[in-house]
Protein backbone atom coordinates (compact mmCIF):
# COMPACT_ATOMS: atom_id res chain seq x y z
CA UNK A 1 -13.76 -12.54 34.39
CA UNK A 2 -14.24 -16.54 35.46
CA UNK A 3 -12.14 -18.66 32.68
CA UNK A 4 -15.44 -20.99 32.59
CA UNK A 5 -16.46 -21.03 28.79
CA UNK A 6 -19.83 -19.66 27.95
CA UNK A 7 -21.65 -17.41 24.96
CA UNK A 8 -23.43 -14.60 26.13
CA UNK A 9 -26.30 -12.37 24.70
CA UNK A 10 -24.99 -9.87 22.74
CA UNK A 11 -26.72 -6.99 25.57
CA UNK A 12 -25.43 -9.23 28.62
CA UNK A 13 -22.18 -8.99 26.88
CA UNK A 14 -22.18 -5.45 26.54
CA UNK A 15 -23.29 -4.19 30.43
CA UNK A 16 -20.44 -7.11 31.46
CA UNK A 17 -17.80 -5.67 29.20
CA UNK A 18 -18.73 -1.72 30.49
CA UNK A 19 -17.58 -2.90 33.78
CA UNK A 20 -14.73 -5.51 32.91
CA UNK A 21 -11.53 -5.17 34.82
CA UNK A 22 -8.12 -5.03 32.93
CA UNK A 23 -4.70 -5.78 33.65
CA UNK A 24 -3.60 -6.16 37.26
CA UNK A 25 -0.63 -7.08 38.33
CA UNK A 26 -2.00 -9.02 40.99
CA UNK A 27 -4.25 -11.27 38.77
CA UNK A 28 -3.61 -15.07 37.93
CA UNK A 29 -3.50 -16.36 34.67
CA UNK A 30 -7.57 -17.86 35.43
CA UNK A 31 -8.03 -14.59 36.62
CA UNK A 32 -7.08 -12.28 33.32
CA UNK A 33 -9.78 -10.67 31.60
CA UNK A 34 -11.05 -12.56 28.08
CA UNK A 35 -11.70 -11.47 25.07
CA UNK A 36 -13.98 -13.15 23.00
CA UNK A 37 -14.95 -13.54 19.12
CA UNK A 38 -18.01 -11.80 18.02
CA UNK A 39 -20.05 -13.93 15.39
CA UNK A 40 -23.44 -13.56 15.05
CA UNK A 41 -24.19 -10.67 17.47
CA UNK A 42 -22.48 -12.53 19.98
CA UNK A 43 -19.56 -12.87 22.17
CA UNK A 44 -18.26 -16.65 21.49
CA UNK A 45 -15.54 -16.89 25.06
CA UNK A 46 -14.84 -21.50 23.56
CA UNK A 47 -13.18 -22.12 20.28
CA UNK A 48 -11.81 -24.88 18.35
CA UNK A 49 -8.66 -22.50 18.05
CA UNK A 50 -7.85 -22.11 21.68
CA UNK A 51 -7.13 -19.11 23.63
CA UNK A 52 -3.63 -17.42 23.70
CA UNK A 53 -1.84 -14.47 25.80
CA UNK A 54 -1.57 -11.01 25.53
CA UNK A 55 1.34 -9.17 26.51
CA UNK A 56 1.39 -5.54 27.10
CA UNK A 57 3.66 -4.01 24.15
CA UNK A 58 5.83 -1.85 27.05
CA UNK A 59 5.85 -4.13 29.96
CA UNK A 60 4.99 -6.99 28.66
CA UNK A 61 3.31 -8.88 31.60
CA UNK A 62 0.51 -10.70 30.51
CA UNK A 63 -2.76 -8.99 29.96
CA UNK A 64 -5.40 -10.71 28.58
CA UNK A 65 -6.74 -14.37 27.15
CA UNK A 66 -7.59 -13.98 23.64
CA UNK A 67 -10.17 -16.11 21.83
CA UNK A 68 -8.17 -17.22 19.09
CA UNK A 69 -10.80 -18.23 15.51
CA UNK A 70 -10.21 -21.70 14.38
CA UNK A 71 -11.62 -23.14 11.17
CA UNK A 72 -14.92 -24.09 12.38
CA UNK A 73 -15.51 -20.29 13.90
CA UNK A 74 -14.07 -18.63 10.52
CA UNK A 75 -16.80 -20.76 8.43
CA UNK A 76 -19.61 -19.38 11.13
CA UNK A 77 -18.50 -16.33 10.48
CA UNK A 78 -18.44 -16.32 6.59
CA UNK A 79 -21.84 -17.85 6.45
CA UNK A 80 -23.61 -15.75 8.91
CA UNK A 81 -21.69 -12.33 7.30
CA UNK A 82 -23.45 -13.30 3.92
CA UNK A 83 -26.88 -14.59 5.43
CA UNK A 84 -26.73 -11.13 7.30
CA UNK A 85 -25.63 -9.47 3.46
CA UNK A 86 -28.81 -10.48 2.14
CA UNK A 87 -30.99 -8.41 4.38
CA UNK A 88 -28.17 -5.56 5.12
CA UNK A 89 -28.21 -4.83 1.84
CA UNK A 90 -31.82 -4.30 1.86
CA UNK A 91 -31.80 -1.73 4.47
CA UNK A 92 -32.53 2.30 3.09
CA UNK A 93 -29.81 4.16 3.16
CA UNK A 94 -31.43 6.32 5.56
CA UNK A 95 -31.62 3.19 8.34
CA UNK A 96 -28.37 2.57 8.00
CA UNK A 97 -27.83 6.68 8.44
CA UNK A 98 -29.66 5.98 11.86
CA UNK A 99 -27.90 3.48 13.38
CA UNK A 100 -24.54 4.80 12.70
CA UNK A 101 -25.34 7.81 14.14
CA UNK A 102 -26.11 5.95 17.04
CA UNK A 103 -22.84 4.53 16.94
CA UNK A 104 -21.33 7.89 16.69
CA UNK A 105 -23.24 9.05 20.28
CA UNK A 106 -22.11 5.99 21.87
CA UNK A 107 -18.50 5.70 20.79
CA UNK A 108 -18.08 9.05 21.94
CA UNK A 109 -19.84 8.42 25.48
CA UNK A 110 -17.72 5.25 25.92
CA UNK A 111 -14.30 7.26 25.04
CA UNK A 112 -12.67 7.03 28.39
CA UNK A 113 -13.56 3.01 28.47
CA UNK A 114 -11.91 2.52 25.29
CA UNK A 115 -8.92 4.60 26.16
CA UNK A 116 -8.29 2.55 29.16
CA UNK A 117 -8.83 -1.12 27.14
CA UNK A 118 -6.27 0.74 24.29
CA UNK A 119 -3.60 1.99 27.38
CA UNK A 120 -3.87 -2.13 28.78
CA UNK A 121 -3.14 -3.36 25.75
CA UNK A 122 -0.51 -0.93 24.10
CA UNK A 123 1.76 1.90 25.45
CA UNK A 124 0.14 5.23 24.46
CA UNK A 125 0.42 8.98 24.44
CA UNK A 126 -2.68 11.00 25.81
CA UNK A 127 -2.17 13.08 22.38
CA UNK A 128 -2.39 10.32 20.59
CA UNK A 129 -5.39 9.09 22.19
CA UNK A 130 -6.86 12.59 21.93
CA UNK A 131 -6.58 12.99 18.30
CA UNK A 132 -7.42 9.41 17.41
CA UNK A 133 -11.13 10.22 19.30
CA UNK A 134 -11.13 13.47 17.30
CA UNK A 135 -10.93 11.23 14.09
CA UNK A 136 -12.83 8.50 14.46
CA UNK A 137 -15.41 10.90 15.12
CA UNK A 138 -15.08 12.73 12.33
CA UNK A 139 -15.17 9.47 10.40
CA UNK A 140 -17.97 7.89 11.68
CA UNK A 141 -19.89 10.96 11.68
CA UNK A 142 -18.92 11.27 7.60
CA UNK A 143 -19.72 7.78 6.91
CA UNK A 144 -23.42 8.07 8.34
CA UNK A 145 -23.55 10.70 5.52
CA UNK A 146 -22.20 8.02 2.86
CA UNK A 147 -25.16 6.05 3.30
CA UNK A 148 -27.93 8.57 1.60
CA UNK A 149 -25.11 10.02 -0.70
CA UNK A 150 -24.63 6.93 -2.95
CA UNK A 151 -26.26 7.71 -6.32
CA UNK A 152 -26.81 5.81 -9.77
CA UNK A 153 -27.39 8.00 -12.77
CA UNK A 154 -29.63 7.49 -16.27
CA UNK A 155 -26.85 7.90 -19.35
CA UNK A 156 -28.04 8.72 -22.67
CA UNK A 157 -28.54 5.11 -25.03
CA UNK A 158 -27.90 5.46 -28.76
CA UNK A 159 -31.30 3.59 -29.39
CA UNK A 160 -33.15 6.08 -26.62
CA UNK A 161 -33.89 3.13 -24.58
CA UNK A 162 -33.75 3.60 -20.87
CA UNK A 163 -30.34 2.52 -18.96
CA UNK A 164 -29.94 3.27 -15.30
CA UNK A 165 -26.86 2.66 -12.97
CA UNK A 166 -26.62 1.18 -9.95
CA UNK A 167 -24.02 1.27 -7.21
CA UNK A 168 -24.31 -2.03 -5.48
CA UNK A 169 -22.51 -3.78 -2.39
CA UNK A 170 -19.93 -6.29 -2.84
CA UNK A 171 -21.21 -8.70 -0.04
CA UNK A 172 -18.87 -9.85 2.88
CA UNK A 173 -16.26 -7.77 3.06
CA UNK A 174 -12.59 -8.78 4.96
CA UNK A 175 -11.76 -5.97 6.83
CA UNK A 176 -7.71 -6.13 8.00
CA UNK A 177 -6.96 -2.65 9.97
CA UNK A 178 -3.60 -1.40 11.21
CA UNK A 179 -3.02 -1.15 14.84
CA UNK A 180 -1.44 2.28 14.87
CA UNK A 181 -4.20 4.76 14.53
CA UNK A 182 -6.50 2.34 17.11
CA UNK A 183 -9.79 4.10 17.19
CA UNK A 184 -9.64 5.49 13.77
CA UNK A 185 -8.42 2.74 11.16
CA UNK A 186 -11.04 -0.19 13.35
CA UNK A 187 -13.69 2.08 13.06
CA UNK A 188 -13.22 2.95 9.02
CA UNK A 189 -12.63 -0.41 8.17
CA UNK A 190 -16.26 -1.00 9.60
CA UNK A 191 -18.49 2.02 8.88
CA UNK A 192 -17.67 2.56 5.21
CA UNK A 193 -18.42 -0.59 4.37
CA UNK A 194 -21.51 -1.02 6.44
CA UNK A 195 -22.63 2.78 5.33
CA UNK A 196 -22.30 1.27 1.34
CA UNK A 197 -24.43 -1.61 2.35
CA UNK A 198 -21.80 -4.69 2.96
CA UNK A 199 -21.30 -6.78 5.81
CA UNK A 200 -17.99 -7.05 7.22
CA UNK A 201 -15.75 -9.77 8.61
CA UNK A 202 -12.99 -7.58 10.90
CA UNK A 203 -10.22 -9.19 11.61
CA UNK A 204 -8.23 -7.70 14.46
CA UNK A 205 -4.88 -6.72 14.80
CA UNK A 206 -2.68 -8.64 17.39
CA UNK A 207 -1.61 -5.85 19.06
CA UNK A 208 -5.00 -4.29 20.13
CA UNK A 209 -7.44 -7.60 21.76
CA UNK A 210 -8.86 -5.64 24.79
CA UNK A 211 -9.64 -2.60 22.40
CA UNK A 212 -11.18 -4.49 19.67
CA UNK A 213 -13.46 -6.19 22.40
CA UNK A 214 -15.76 -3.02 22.96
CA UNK A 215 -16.49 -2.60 19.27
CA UNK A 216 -19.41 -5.89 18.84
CA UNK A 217 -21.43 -4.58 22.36
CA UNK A 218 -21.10 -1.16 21.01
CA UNK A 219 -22.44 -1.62 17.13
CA UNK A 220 -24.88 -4.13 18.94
CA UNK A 221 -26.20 -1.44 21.29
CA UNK A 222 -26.56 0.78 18.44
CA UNK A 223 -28.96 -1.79 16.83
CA UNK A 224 -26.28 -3.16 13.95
CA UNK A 225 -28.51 -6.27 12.71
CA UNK A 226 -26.49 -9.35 14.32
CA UNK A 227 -24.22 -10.56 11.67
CA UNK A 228 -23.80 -7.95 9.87
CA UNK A 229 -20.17 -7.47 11.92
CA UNK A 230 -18.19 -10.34 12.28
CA UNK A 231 -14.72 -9.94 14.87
CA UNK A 232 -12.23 -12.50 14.87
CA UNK A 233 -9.08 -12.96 16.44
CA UNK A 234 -6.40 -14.99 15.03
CA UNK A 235 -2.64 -16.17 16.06
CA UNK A 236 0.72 -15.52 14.38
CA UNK A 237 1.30 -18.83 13.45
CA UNK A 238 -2.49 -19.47 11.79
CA UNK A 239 -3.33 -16.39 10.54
CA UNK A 240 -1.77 -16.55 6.91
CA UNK A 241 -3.54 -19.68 6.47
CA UNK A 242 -7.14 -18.48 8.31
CA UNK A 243 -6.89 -15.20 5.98
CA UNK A 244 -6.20 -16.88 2.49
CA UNK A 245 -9.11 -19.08 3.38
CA UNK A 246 -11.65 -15.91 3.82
CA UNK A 247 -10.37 -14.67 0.79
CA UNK A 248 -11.18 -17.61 -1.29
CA UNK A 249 -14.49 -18.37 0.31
CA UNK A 250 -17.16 -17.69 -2.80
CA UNK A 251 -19.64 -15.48 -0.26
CA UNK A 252 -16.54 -12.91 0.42
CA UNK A 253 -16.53 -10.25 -2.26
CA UNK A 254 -13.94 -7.91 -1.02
CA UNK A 255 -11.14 -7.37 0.83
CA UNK A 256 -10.19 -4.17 2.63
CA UNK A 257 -6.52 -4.17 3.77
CA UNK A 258 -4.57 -1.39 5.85
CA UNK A 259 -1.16 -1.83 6.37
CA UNK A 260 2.58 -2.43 5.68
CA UNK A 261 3.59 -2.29 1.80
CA UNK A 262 5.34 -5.45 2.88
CA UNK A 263 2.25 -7.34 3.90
CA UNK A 264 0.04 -5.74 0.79
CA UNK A 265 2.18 -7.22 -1.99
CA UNK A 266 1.51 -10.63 -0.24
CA UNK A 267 -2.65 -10.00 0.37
CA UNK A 268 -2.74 -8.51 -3.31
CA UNK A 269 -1.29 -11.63 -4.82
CA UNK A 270 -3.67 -13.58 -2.86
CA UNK A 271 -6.56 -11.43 -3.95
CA UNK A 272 -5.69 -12.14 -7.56
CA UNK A 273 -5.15 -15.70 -7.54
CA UNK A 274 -8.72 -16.03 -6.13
CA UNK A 275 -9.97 -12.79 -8.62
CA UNK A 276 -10.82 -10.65 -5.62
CA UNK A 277 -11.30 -7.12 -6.32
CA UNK A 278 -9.40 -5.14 -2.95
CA UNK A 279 -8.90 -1.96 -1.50
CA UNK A 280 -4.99 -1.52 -0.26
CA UNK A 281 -4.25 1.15 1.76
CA UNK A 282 -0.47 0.67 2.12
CA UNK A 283 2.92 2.25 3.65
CA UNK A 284 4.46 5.61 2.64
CA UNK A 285 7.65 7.40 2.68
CA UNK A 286 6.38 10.90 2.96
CA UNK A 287 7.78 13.70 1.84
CA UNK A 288 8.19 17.36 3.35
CA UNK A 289 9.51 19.64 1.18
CA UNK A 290 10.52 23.41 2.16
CA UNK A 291 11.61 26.35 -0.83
CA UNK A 292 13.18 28.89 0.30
CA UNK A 293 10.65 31.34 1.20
CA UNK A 294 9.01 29.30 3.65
CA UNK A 295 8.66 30.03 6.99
CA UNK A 296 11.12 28.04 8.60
CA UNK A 297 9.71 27.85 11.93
CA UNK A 298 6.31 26.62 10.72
CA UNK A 299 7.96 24.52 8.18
CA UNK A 300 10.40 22.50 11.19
CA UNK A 301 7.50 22.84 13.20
CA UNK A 302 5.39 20.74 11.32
CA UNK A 303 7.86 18.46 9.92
CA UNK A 304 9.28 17.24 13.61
CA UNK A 305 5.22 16.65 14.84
CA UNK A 306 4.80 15.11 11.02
CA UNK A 307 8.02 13.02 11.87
CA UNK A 308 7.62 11.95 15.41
CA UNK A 309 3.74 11.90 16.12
CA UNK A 310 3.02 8.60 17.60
CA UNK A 311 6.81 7.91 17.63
CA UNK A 312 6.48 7.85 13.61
CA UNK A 313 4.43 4.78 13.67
CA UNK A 314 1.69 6.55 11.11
CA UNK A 315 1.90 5.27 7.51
CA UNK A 316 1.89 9.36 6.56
CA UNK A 317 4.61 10.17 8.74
CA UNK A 318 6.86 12.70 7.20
CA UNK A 319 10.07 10.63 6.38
CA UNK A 320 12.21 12.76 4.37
CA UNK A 321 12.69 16.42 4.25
CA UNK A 322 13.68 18.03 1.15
CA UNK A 323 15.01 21.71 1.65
CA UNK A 324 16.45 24.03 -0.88
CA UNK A 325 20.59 24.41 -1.21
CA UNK A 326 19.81 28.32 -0.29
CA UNK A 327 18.58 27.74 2.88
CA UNK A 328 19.56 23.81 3.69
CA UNK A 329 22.20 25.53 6.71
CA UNK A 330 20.06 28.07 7.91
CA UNK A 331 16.85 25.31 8.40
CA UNK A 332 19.31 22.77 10.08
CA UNK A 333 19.94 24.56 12.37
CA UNK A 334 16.35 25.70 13.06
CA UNK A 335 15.66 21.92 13.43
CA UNK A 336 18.34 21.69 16.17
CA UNK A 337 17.12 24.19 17.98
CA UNK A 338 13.46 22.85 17.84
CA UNK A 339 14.73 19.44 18.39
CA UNK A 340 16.90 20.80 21.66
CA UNK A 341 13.95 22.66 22.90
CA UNK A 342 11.42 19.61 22.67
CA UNK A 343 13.93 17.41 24.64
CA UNK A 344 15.16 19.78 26.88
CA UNK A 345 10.70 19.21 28.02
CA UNK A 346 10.76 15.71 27.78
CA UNK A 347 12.97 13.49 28.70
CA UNK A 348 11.14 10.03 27.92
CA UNK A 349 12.33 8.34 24.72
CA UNK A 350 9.36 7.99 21.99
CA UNK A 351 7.68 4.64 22.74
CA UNK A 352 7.12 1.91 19.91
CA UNK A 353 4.45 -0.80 19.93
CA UNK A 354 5.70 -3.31 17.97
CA UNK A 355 8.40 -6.09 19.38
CA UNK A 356 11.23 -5.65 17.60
CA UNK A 357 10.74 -2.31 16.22
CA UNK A 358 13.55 -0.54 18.31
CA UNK A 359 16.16 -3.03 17.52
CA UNK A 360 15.00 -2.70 13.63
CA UNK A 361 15.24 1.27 13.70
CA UNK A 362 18.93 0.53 15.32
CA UNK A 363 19.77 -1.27 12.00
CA UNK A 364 18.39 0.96 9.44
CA UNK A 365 20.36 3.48 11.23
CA UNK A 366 23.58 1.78 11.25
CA UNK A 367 23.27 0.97 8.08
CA UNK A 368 22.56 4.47 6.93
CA UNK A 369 25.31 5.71 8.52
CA UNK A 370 28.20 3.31 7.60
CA UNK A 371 26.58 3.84 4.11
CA UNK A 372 27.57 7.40 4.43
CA UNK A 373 24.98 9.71 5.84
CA UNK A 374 24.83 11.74 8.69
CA UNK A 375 23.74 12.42 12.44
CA UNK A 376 22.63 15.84 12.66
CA UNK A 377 20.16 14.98 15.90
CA UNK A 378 21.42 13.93 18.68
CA UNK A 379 24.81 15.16 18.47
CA UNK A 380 27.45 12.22 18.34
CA UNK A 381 28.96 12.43 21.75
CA UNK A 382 25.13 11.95 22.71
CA UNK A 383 23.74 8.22 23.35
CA UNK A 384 21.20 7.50 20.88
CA UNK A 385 19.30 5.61 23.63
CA UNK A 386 20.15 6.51 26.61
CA UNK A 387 17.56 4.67 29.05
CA UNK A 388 18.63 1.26 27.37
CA UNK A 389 15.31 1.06 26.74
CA UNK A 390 13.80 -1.80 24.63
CA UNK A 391 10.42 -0.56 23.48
CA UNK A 392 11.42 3.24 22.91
CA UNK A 393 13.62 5.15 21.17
CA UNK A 394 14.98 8.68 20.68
CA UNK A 395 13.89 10.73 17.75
CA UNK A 396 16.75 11.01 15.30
CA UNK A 397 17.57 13.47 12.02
CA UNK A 398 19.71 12.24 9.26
CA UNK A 399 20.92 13.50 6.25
CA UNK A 400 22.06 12.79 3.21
CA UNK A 401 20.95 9.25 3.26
CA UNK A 402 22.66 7.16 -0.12
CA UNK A 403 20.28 5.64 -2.10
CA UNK A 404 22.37 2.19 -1.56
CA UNK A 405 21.21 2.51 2.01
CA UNK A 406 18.05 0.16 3.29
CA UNK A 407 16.52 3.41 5.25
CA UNK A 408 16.37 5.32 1.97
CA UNK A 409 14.02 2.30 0.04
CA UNK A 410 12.06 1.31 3.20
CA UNK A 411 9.43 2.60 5.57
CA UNK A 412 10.88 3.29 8.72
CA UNK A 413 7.59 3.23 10.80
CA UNK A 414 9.81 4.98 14.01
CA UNK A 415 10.67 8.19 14.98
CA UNK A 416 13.12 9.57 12.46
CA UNK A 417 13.75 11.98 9.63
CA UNK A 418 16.44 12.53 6.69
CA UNK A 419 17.46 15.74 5.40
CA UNK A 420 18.33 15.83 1.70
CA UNK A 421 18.83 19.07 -0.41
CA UNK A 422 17.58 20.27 -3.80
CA UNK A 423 18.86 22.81 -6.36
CA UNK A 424 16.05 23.29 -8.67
CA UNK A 425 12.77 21.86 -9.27
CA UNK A 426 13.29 19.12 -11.84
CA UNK A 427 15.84 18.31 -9.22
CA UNK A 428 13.25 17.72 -6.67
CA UNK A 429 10.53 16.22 -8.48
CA UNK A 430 12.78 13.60 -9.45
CA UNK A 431 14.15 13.05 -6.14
CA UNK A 432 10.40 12.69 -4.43
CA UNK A 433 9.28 10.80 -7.07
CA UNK A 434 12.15 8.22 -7.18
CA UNK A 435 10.63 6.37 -4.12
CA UNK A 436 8.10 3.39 -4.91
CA UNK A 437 5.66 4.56 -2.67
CA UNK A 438 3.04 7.83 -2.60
CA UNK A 439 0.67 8.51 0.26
CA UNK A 440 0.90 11.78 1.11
CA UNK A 441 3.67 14.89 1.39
CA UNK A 442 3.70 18.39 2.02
CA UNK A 443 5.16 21.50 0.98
CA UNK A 444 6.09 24.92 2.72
CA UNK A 445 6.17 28.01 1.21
CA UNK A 446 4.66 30.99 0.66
CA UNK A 447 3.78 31.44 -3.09
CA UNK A 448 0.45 28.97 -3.61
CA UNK A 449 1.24 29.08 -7.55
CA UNK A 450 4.36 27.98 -7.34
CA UNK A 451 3.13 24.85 -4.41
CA UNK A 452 0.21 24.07 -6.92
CA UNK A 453 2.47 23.50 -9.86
CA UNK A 454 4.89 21.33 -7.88
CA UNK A 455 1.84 20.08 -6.09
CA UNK A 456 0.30 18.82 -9.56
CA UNK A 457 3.72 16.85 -10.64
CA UNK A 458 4.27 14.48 -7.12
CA UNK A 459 3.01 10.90 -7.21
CA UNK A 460 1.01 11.33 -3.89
CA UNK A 461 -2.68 10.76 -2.88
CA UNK A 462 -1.98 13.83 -0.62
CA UNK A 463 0.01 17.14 -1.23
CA UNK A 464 -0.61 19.20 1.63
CA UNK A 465 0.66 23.31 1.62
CA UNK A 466 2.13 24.68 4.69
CA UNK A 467 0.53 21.87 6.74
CA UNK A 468 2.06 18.32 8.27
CA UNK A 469 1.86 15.29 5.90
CA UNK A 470 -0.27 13.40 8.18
CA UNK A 471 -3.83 14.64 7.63
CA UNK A 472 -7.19 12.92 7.26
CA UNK A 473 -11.03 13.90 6.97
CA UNK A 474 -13.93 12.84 5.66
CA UNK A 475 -14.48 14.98 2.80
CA UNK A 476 -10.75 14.23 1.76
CA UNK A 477 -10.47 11.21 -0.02
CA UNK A 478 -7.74 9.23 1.06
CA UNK A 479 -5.39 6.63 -0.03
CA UNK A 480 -1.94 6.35 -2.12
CA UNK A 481 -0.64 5.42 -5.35
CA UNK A 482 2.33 3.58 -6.54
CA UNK A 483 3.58 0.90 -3.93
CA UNK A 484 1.53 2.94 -1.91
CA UNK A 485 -1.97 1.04 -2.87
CA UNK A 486 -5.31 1.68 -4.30
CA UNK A 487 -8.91 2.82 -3.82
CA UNK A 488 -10.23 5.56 -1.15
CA UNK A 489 -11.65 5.93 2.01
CA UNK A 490 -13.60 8.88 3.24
CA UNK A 491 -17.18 10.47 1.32
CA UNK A 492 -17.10 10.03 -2.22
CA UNK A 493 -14.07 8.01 -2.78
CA UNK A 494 -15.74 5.12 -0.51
CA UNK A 495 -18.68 5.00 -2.20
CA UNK A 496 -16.60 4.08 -5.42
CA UNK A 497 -14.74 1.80 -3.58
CA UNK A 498 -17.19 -0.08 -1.74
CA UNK A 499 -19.78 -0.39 -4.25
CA UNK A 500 -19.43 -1.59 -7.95
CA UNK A 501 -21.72 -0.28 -10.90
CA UNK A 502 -24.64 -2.39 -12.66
CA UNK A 503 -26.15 -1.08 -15.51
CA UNK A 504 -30.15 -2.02 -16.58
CA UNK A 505 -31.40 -0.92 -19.48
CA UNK A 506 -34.92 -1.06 -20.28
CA UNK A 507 -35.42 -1.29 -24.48
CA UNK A 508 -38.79 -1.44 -26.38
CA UNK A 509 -37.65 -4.75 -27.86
CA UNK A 510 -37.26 -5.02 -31.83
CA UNK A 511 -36.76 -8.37 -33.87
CA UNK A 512 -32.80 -8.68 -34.89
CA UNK A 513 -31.98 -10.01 -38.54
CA UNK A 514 -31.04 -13.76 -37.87
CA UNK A 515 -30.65 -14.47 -41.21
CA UNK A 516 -28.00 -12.22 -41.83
CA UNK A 517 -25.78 -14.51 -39.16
């Protein structure tokens, strides 16, 4: 694309970007592809912010200009988001069925051009991409349910008069998704709110501008009213200040956050020094726990996939592994072997997005270890990364981590798990429950009664029985407790979370006795 500035139509924009090219090695700076904001059913390429460069996570040559919001753009976008609200909100739920199944048909006929923006902005794993689609799908498809599902209800009055309950919208609602489930956590952050009747101002992660690109033209194709999606790109060094300032703006009347523990504490704060009621979908340090009459190879099946899927950069990644003292050698060793076999395929380290991250999962594991725990995968004598890569990593298993250690309080968000045993099962509730977080966990075993009653007693939006910790549908509401956040995505539990209850009540009248005041 030319580096001239201009603002397209929001259907020129969409045949251009269906045939945009992506990165080349060959291309000049001028030359790179740009990706624009997307207020008010348009692509907006000239900004008071600026424009800044991509790099590719793994290579990083450059692959992109990226719009960047400034002040004057974030207003637009605020204003036009609640102008938009007022005749969203207005829509049957049965229009706003129609166009999101219309987004559901074309995200799925556009898969292969949003795989290719993802792979030129972020190193990626076909499975990863695979599953992702799978998702999203499922999501989107759920959330065009939502919108005829939301109900009120008439409640019996003590004076018989009539009272009826409404679920209504919040208005503008911030949408901040995580990068590491691309297709899945953009798309949620946008349908459940639009399916409950809100507009939404999507801020995109930094990691994924090409990606985020195709999502205006595609809600614009299916016939989304313009404004009622707002996309915005911000830098590193403006976006604390661009974000607070959404927040605080009157018209915004909720923010939906997905993301690092880390970063919630800070948006939560924020939320309540402006009163703003938020959904926080936050990090986890998921548990896998195996008694010992599981099946071990299911159980160290699931637990390494749980564990390294997407080189552990999933907030439900299985973290820790909790295995009985009766079987703790036997299951080890049925690790190792799995572990040996899956290398002994692949020889590429497991590749992580975010700059830094490598060097960061090198210090947690130091740590660990000169805290006291140990290496059980790779043995020793073996390098730990071997390619001297800086962007990917070997998996790792650890055990007995000391609860002094950083690894054991934080989320590790790479691809690594800790062994640690149990002798009874106050033992192990205490020791799952110890952690500040609780998204999700799982537990292997055989007897259901005996998984249901340890199932009822962990602090975890998820308990999942002979199955991986990292599971999501739409009939499952999702979303933690503890450090791990609040509110729920998926069916019901986003209804309730993206609506809030009015009551009316409709009374005969009578006179009240002033003069007894």
């Amino acid at each position: 694309m030319a580096s001239t500035a201009v603002s397209l139509s929001r259907h020129t924009t969409s045949r251009l970007w269906q045939t945009r090219r992506y990165l080349s090695t060959s291309l000049s700076r001028a030359a790179l592809p740009k990706v624009p904001l997307w207020i008010r059913g348009k692509a907006v390429e000239t900004s008071s912010g600026g424009t800044e460069i991509h790099l590719h996570s793994q290579t990083r040559q450059e692959a992109c200009q990226v719009v960047l919001a400034g002040q004057t753009e974030t207003d637009l976008a605020i204003r036009d988001s609640q102008r938009a609200f007022v005749e969203w909100k207005a829509h049957s739920g049965w229009d706003r069925r129609a166009i999101l199944t219309r987004v559901l048909s074309l995200l799925q006929e556009r898969f292969d051009e949003l795989a290719q923006a993802l792979k030129h902005d972020v190193a990626v794993s076909d499975i990863l991409i695979g599953a992702d689609q799978r998702s999203a799908s499922n999501l989107v498809d759920g959330a065009s349910s939502t919108a005829i599902e939301i109900e009120g209800s008439i409640p019996q009055t003590l004076d018989n008069s009539l009272a009826l309950i409404f679920r209504e919208p919040f208005g503008p609602t911030l949408s901040i998704p995580a990068f590491n489930y691309p297709l899945t956590l953009a798309l949620r952050s946008i349908v459940y709110p639009l399916a409950c009747g809100n507009t939404v101002i999507l801020k995109t992660p930094t990691h994924l501008p090409q990606l985020y690109s195709l999502f205006g033209p595609l809600f614009a194709d299916a016939k989304l009213p313009p404004g009622c999606l707002q996309i915005l790109n911000y830098s590193e060094s403006t976006v604390s200040e661009r974000v607070e300032h959404i927040i605080s703006d009157p018209d915004v009347g909720l923010v939906n956050f997905t993301g690092s523990t880390s970063l919630g504490r800070i948006l939560a704060a924020k939320c309540g020094q402006y009163l703003k009621p938020s959904i926080m979908e936050l990090g986890g340090k998921s548990p896998a726990i195996v008694l010992p009459d599981a099946d071990l190879e299911l159980a160290a099946n699931n637990i390494l996939f749980g564990a390294f899927f997407n080189s552990g950069q999933v907030c439900m990644s299985t973290e820790r592994c909790f295995v009985h003292s009766d079987i703790s050698e036997t299951f080890q060793q049925v690790l190792i072997n799995a572990m040996t076999a899956l290398e002994s395929r692949s020889s590429h380290g497991f590749e992580l997005v975010r700059q830094g991250a490598g060097e960061g999962m090198d210090t947690l594991v130091k740590d660990a270890i000169s805290s006291g725990a140990q290496l059980i995968y790779p043995p020793e004598e073996s390098p730990l990364n071997p390619s001297e890569s800086k962007t990917s990593r070997r998996p790792l298993i650890l055990s007995n981590i000391p609860s002094t250690s950083t690894l054991s309080k934080v989320e590790s968000f790479s691809p690594m798990v800790a062994l640690q045993e149990f002798t009874s099962t106050s033992d192990l509730i205490s020791q799952v429950n110890q952690h500040e977080t609780g998204l999700s966990s799982s537990i292997f075993t055989k007897e259901y009664a005996t998984a249901l009653d340890i199932a009822r007693n962990i602090q975890a939006g998820a308990v999942h029985v002979n199955g991986m910790t990292i599971h999501d549908e739409h009939t499952l509401p999702f979303g933690g407790v503890k450090a791990s956040g609040w509110g729920r995505f998926n069916g019901k539990g986003a209804i309730e979370s993206f609506t809030w209850t009015k009551n009316v009540r409709l009374s005969m009248g009578h006179m009240l006795p002033l003069g007894a005041l």
